[in-house]
Protein backbone atom coordinates (compact mmCIF):
# COMPACT_ATOMS: atom_id res chain seq x y z
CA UNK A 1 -10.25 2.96 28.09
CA UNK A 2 -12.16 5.06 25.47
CA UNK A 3 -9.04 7.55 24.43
CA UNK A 4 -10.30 10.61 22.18
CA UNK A 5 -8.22 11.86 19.68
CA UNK A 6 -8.04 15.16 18.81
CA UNK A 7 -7.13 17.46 15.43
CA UNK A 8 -3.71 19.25 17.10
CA UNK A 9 -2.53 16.02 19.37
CA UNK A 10 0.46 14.05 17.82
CA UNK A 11 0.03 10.38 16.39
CA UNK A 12 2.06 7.72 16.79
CA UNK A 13 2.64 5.65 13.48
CA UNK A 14 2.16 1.89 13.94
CA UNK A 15 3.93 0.41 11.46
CA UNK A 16 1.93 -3.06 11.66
CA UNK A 17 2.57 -4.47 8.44
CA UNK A 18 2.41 -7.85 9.83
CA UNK A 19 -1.43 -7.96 9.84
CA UNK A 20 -4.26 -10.57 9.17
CA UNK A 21 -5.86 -7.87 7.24
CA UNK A 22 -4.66 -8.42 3.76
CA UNK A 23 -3.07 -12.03 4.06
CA UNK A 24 -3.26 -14.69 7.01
CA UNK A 25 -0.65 -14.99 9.47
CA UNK A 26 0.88 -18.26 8.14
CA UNK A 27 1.93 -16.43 5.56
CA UNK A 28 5.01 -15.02 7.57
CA UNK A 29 7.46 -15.00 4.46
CA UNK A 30 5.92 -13.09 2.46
CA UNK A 31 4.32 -10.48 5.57
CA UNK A 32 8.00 -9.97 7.10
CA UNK A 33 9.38 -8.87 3.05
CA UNK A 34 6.55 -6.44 3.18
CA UNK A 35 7.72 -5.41 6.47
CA UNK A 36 10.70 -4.21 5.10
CA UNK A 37 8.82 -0.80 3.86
CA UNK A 38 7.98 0.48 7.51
CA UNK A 39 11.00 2.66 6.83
CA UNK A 40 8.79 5.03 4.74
CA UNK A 41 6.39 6.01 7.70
CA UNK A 42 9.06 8.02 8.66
CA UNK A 43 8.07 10.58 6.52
CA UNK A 44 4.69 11.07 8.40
CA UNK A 45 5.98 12.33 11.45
CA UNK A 46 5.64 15.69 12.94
CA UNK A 47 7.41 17.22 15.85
CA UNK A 48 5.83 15.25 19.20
CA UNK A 49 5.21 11.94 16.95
CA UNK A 50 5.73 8.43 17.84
CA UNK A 51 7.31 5.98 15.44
CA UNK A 52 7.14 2.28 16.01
CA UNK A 53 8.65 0.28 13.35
CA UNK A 54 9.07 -3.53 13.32
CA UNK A 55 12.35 -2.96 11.29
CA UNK A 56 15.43 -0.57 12.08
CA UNK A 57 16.01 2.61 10.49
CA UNK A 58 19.75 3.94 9.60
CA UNK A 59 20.50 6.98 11.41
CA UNK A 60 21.48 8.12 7.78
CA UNK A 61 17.96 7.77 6.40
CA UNK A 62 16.54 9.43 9.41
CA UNK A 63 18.90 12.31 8.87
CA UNK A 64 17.79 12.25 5.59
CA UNK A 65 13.70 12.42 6.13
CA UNK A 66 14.14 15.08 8.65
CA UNK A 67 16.27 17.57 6.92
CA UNK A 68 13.71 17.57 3.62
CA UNK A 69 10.81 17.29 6.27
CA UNK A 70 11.97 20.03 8.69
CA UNK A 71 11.64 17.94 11.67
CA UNK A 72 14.36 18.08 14.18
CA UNK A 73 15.56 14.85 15.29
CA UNK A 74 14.88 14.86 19.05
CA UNK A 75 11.31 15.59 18.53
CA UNK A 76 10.23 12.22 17.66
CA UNK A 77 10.87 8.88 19.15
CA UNK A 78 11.76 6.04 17.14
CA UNK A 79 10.81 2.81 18.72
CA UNK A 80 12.18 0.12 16.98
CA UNK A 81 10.34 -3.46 17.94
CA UNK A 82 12.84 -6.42 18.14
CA UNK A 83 12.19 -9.62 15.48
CA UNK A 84 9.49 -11.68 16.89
CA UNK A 85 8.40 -13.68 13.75
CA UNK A 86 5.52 -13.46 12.15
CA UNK A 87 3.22 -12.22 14.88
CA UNK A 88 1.25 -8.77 14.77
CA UNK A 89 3.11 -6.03 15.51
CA UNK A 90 1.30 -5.46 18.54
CA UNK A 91 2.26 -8.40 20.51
CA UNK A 92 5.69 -8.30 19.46
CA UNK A 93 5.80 -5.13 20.97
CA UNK A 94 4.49 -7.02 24.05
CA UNK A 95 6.39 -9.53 23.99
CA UNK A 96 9.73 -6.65 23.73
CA UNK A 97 8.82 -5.34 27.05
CA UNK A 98 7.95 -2.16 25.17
CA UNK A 99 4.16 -0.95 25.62
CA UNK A 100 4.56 0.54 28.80
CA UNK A 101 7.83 2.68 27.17
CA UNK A 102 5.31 3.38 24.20
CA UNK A 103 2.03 4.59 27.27
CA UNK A 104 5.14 6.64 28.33
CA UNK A 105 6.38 8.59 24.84
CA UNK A 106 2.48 9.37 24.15
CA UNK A 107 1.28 10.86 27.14
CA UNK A 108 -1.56 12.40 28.40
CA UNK A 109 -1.58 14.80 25.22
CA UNK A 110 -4.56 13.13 23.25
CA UNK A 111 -1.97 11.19 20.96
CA UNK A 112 -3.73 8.94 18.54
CA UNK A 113 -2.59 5.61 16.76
CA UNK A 114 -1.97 5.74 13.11
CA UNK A 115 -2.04 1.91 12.30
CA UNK A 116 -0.65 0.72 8.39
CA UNK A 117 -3.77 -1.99 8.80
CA UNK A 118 -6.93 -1.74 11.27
CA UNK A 119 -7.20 -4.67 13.00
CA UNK A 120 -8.08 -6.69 15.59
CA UNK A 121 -4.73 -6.42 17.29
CA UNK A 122 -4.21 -2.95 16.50
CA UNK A 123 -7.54 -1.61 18.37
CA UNK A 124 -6.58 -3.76 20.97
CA UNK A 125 -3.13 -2.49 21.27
CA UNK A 126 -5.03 1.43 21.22
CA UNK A 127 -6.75 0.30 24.27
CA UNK A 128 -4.17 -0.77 26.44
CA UNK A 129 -1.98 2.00 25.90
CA UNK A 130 -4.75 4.66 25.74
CA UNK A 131 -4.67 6.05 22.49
CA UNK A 132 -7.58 6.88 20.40
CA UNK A 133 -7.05 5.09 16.46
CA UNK A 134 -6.86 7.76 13.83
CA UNK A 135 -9.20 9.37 12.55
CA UNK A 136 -11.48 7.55 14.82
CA UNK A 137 -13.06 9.71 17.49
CA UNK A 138 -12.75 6.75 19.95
CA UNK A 139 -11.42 3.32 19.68
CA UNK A 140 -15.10 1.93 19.95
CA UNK A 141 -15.63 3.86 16.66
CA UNK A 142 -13.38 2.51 15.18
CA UNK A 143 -14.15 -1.04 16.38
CA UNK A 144 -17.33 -0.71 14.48
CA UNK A 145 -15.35 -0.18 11.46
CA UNK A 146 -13.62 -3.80 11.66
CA UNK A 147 -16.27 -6.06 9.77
CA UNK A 148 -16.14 -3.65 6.95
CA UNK A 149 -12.67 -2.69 6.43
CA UNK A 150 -11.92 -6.85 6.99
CA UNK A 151 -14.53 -8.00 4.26
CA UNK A 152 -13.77 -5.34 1.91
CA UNK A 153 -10.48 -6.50 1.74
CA UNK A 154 -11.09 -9.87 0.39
CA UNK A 155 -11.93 -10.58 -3.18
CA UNK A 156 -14.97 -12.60 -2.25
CA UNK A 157 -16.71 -9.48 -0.12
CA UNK A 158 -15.34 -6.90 -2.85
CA UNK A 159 -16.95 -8.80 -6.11
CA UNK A 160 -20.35 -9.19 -4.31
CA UNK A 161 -20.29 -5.00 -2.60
CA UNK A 162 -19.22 -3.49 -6.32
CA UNK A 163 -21.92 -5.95 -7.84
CA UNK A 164 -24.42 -4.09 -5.67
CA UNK A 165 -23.20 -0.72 -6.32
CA UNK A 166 -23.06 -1.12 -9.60
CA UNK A 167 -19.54 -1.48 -11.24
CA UNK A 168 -18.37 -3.84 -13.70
CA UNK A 169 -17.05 -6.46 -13.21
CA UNK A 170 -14.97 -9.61 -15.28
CA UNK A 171 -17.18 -12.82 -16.13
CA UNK A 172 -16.09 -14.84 -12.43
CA UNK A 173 -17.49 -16.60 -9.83
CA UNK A 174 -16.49 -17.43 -6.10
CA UNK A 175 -15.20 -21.15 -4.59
CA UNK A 176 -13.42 -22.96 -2.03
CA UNK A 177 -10.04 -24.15 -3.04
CA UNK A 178 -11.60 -27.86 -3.50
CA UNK A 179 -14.33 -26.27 -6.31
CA UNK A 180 -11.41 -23.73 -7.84
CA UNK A 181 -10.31 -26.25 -10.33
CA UNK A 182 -13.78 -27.06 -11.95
CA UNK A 183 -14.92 -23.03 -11.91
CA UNK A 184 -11.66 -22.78 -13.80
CA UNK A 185 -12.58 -25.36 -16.42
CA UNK A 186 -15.91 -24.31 -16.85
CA UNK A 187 -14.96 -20.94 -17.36
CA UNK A 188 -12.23 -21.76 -20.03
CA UNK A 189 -15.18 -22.83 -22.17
CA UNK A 190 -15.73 -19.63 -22.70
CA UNK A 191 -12.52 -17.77 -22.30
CA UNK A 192 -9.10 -18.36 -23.41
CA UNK A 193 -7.30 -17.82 -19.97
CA UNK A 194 -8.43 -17.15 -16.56
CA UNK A 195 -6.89 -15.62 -13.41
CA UNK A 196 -7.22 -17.10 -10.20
CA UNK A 197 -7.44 -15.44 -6.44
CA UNK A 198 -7.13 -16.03 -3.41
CA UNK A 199 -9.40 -14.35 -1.40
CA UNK A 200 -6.83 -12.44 1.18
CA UNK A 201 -4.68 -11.35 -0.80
CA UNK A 202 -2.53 -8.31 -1.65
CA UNK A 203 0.21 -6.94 -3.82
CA UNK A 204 -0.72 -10.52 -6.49
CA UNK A 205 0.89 -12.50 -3.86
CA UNK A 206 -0.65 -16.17 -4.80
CA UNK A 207 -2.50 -15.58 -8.25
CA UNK A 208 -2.43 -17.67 -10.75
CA UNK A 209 -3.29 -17.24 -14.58
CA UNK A 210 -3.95 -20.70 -16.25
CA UNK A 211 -5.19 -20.96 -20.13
CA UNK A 212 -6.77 -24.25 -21.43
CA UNK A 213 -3.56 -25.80 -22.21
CA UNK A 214 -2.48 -25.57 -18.59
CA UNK A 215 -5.71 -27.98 -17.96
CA UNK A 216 -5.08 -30.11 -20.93
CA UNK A 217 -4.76 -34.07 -20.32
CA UNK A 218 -5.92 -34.34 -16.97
CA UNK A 219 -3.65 -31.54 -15.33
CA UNK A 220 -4.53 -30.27 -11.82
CA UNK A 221 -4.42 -26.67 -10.55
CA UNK A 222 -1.91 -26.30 -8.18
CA UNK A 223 -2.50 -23.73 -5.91
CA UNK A 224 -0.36 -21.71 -3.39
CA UNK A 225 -1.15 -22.52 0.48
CA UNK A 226 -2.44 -19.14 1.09
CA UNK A 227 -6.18 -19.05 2.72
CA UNK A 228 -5.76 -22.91 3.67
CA UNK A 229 -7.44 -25.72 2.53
CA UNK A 230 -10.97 -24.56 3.27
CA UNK A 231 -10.15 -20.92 1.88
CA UNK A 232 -12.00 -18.80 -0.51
CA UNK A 233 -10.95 -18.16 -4.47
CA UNK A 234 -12.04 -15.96 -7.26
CA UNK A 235 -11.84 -17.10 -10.75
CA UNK A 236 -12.17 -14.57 -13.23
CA UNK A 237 -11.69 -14.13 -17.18
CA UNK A 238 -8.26 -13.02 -17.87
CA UNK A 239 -9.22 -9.79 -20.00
CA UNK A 240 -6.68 -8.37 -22.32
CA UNK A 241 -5.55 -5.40 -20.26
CA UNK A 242 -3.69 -2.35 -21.76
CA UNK A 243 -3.53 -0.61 -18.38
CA UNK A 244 -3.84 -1.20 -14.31
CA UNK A 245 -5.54 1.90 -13.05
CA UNK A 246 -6.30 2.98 -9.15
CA UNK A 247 -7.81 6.00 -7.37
CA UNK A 248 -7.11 6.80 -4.08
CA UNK A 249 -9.47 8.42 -1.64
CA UNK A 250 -10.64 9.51 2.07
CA UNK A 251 -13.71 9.31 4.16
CA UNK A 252 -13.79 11.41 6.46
CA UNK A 253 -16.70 13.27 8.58
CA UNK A 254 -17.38 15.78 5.56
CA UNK A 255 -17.81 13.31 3.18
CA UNK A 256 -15.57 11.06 0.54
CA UNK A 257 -12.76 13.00 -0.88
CA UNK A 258 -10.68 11.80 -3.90
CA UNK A 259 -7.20 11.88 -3.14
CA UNK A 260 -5.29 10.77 -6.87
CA UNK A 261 -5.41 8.56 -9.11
CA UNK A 262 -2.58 6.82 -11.60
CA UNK A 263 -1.33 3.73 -13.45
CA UNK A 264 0.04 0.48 -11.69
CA UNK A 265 2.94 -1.08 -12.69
CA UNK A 266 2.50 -4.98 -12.97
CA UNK A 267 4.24 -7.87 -13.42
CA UNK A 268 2.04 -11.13 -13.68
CA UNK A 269 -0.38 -9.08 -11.74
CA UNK A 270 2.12 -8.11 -8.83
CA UNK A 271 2.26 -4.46 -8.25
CA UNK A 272 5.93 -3.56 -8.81
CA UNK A 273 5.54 0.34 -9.05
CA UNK A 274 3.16 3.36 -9.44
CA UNK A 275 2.69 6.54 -11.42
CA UNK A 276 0.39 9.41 -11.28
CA UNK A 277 -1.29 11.00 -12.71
CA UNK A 278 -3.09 8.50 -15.08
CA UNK A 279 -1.63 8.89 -17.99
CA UNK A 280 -3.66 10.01 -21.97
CA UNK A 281 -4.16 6.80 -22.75
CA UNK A 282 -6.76 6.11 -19.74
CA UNK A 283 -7.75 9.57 -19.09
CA UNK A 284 -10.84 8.22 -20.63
CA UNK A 285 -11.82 6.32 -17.78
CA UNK A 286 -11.16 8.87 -15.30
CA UNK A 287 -14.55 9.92 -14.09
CA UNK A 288 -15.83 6.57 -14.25
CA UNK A 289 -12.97 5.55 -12.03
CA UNK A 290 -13.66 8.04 -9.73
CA UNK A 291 -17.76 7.58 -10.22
CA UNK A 292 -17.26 4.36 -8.20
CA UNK A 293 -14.61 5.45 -5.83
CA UNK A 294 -17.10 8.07 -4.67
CA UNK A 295 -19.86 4.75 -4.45
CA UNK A 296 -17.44 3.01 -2.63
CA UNK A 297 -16.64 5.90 -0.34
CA UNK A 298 -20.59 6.36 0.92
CA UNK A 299 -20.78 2.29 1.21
CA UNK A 300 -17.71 2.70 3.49
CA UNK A 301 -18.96 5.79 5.64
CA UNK A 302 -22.40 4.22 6.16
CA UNK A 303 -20.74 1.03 8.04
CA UNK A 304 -18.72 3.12 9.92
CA UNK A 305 -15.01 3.29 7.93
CA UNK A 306 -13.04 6.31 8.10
CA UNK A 307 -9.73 6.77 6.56
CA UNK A 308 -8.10 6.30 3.33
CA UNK A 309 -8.88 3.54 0.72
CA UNK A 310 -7.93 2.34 -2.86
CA UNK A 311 -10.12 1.41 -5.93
CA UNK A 312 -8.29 -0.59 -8.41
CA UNK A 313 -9.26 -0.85 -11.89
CA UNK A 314 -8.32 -2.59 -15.19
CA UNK A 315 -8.81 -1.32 -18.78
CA UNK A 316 -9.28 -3.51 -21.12
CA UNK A 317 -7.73 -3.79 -24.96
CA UNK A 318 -10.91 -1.97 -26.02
CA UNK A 319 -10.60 1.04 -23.51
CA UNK A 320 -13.17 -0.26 -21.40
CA UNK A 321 -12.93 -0.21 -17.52
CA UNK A 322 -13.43 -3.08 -15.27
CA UNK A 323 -13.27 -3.11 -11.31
CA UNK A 324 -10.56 -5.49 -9.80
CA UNK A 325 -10.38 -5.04 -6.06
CA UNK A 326 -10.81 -2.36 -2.51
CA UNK A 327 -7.74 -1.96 -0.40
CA UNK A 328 -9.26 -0.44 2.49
CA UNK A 329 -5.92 0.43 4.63
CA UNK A 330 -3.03 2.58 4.00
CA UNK A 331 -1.28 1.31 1.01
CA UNK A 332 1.68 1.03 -0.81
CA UNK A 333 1.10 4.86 -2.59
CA UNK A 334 -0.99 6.30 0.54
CA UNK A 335 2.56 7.61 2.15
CA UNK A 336 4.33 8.06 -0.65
CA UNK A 337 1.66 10.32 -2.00
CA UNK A 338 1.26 12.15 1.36
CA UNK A 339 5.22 12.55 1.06
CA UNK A 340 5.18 14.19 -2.21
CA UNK A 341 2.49 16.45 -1.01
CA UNK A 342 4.78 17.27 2.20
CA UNK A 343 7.85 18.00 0.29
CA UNK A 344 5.76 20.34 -2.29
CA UNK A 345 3.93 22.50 -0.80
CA UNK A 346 5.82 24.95 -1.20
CA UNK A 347 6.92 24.94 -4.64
CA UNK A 348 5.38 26.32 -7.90
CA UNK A 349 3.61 23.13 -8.40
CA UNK A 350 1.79 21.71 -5.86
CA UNK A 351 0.59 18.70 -8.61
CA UNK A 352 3.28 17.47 -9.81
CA UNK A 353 3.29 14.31 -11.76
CA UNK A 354 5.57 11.30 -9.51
CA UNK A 355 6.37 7.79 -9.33
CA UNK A 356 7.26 4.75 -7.05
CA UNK A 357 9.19 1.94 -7.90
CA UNK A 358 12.28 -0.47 -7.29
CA UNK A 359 15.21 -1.09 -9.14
CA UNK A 360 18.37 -3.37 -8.86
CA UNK A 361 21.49 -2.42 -8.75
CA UNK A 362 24.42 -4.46 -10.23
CA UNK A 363 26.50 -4.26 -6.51
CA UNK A 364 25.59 -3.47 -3.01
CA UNK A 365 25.48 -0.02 -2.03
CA UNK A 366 24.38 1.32 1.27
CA UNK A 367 22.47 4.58 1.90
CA UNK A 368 25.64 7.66 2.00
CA UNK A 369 26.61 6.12 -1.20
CA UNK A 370 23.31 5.84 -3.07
CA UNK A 371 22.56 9.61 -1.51
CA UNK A 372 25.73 10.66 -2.88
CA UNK A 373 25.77 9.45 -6.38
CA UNK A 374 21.99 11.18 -6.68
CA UNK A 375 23.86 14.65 -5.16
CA UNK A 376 26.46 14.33 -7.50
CA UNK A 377 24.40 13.74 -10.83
CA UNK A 378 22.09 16.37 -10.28
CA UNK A 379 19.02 13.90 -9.66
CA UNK A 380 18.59 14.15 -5.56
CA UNK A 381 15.25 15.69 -4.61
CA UNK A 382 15.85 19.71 -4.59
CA UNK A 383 13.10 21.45 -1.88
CA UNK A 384 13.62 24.82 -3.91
CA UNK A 385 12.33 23.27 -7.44
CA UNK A 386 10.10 20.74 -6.08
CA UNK A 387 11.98 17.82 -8.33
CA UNK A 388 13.87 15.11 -7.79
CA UNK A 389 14.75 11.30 -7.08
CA UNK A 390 13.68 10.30 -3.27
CA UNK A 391 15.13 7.27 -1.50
CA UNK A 392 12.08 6.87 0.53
CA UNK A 393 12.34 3.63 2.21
CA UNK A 394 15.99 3.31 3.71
CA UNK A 395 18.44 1.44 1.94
CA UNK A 396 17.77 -2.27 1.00
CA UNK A 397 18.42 -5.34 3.53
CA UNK A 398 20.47 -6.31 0.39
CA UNK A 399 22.17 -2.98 -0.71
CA UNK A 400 20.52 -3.97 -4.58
CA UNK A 401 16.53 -3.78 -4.40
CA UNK A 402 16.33 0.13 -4.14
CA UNK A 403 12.90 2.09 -3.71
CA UNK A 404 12.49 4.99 -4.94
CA UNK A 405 10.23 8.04 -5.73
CA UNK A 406 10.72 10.33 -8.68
CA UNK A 407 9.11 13.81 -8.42
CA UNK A 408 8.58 16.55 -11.32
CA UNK A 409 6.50 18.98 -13.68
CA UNK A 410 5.29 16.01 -16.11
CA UNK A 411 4.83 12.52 -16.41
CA UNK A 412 7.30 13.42 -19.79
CA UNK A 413 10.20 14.38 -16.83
CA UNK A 414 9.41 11.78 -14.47
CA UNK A 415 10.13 9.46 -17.04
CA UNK A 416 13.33 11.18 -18.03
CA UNK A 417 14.47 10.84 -14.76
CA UNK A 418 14.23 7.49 -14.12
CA UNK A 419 16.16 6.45 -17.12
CA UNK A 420 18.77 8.69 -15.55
CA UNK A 421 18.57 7.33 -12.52
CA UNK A 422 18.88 3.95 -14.15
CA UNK A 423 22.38 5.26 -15.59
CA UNK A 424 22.99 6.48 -11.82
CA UNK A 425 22.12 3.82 -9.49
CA UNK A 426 23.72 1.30 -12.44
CA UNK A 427 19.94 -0.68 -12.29
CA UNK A 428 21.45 -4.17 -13.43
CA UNK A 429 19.08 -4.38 -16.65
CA UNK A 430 19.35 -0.45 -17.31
CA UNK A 431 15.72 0.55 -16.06
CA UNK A 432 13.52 0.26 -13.13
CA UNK A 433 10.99 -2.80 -12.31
């Protein structure tokens, strides 16, 4: 079936974090913690929308995303897919009994699916329940768009595409797992420390940094399982980075459109937050930044991609900017960005400076009472100013590791805020991750 999807018709969000597309499927541990965030697609949907989601939502948080989002509550169904380990999202639906329910809730009303990942089991999923694939006029098109969107996010296929179009790149080279050990030692003659990659990877999940004492004495390289024993690596120098840097953009019919830009928050290279805009100290690389986004946009669009897709960058101790990896899928800023768009557009600024991140607090709390303590400090989101602390992705599993997004004027306020929050939320070490 060859579904076509239209402007006006409504979408139904696929929350298929489980996905091949980043990691492999053995790696069920670490897919069904990202799983966890499906909550936030909630704040996509519009009156008519379909939500599946392979985790449950409290009726609190839906409460919540509805009254800043205007939506009433019974126009959008919330299909929430029963645990089914780690198996695409897809066939657990399947597997639930569900995607005739799911054929049902879209209709004949040109509904199109809005997938986290496109892949494989995602387009396949479009065809049996008749739905085109966003922003894909039909799901052939956006079949044609698999072999890119799947190489470009691996290391391997992203180191040899921005070679061609001309970024630069850290002093690396590409193995098997067997080979990782000696590219490591050879590189270490000429660089202090070097980082090391699995090739599907995403959010630093299996990288390893390792400096010549690590080798010393006949040491190995022990590597996580990730990829297998036949999988691809990157080994790279380990520059002295000041700042992790990312644009976002979207190709679309008209052409590649930069969407925003900002400053990662790492921790041994795992992304633990997000703030935009960059801030003065890498302003300098901006249009650089954005020079290859806009490469990487017309690469994209010429093998078919539509959609968004993430640059990410690193600047070095001397201010200069090297490329570090695609993420060609929704990721973890893409809804949180087109939240804070949503929930100011009709304020006085409709740029405002915000952040994402995760803190801990000291004792479980659940959603009312996190909501409540924001309300009564002053710090929940406030639709008339545009500002504000957002609990965008449902409380915690745990009641402790809270998400959150901080809205306002400056990156100066933002700040502010989240030492406030801090104070709030009683973060066990004071501050967010």
């Amino acid at each position: 079936m060859s579904a076509k999807v239209t402007e006006t018709g409504p979408v139904v969000v696929f929350a298929n974090f489980l996905s091949d597309l980043a990691v492999d499927l053995d790696e069920g541990e670490i897919l069904t913690q990202w799983a966890q965030q499906a909550p936030r697609k909630a704040w996509l949907l519009r009156p008519g929308d379909v939500f599946i989601t392979p985790v449950p939502l409290s009726r609190e948080f839906l409460r919540y995303v509805y009254d800043l989002t205007g939506v009433p509550a019974g126009s959008v169904a919330v299909v929430e897919v029963p645990p089914a380990g780690a198996v695409p999202l897809a066939r657990a639906v399947r597997e639930a009994g569900l995607a005739e329910h799911v054929r049902a809730l879209a209709g004949d009303r040109g509904a199109a699916l809005l997938p986290t990942a496109l892949d494989e089991s995602a387009i396949a999923f479009a065809r049996e329940v008749g739905l085109a694939v966003h922003p894909y006029p039909t799901v052939a098109a956006a079949e044609a768009a698999l072999k890119v969107t799947m190489l470009l996010n691996t290391k391997t296929g992203f180191r040899e595409t921005a070679g061609h179009l001309g970024m630069r790149l850290p002093t690396g080279r590409m193995s098997r797992r067997a080979q990782a050990e000696g590219v490591a030692r050879e590189l270490l003659r000429d660089h202090a420390h070097v980082v090391v990659k699995p090739d599907r990877s995403a959010g630093g999940h299996g990288m390893r940094f390792v400096s010549r004492d690590d080798l010393r004495g006949g040491a190995g390289l022990p590597l996580d399982a990730v990829g297998g024993p036949d999988g691809m690596w990157v080994v790279e120098e380990c520059l002295d980075v000041s700042a992790s840097v990312s644009i976002q953009l979207e190709v679309t019919a008209s052409g590649t459109h930069p969407l925003f830009s900002g400053a990662m928050r790492t921790a041994q290279g795992s992304f633990t937050g997000y703030a935009s805009p960059l801030p003065p100290s890498s302003a300098h690389v901006a249009g650089e930044l954005a020079e290859w986004g806009m490469a990487l946009g017309r690469h994209l669009s010429d093998h078919g991609y539509a959609g968004p897709f993430g640059l990410d960058g690193l600047v070095d101790a001397e201010g200069v900017l090297y490329a570090s990896e695609s993420n060609i899928r929704r990721t973890a800023t893409t809804t949180p960005h087109a939240m804070v768009t949503r929930l100011t557009a009709g304020s006085a600024d409709p740029h405002p400076a915000w952040s994402v991140s995760k803190g801990w607090t000291r004792s479980p709390v659940d959603f009312e009472g996190a909501l409540a303590r924001l309300r009564a400090s002053g710090l929940a989101f406030d639709p008339a100013r545009g500002e504000g602390v957002v609990l965008y992705a449902d409380a915690p599993p745990d009641g402790r590791s809270w998400r959150y997004a901080v809205i306002a004027g400056s990156a100066r306020d933002v700040e502010e805020q989240e030492a406030a929050l801090a104070e709030v939320l009683a973060f066990e070490d004071g501050r967010p991750s």
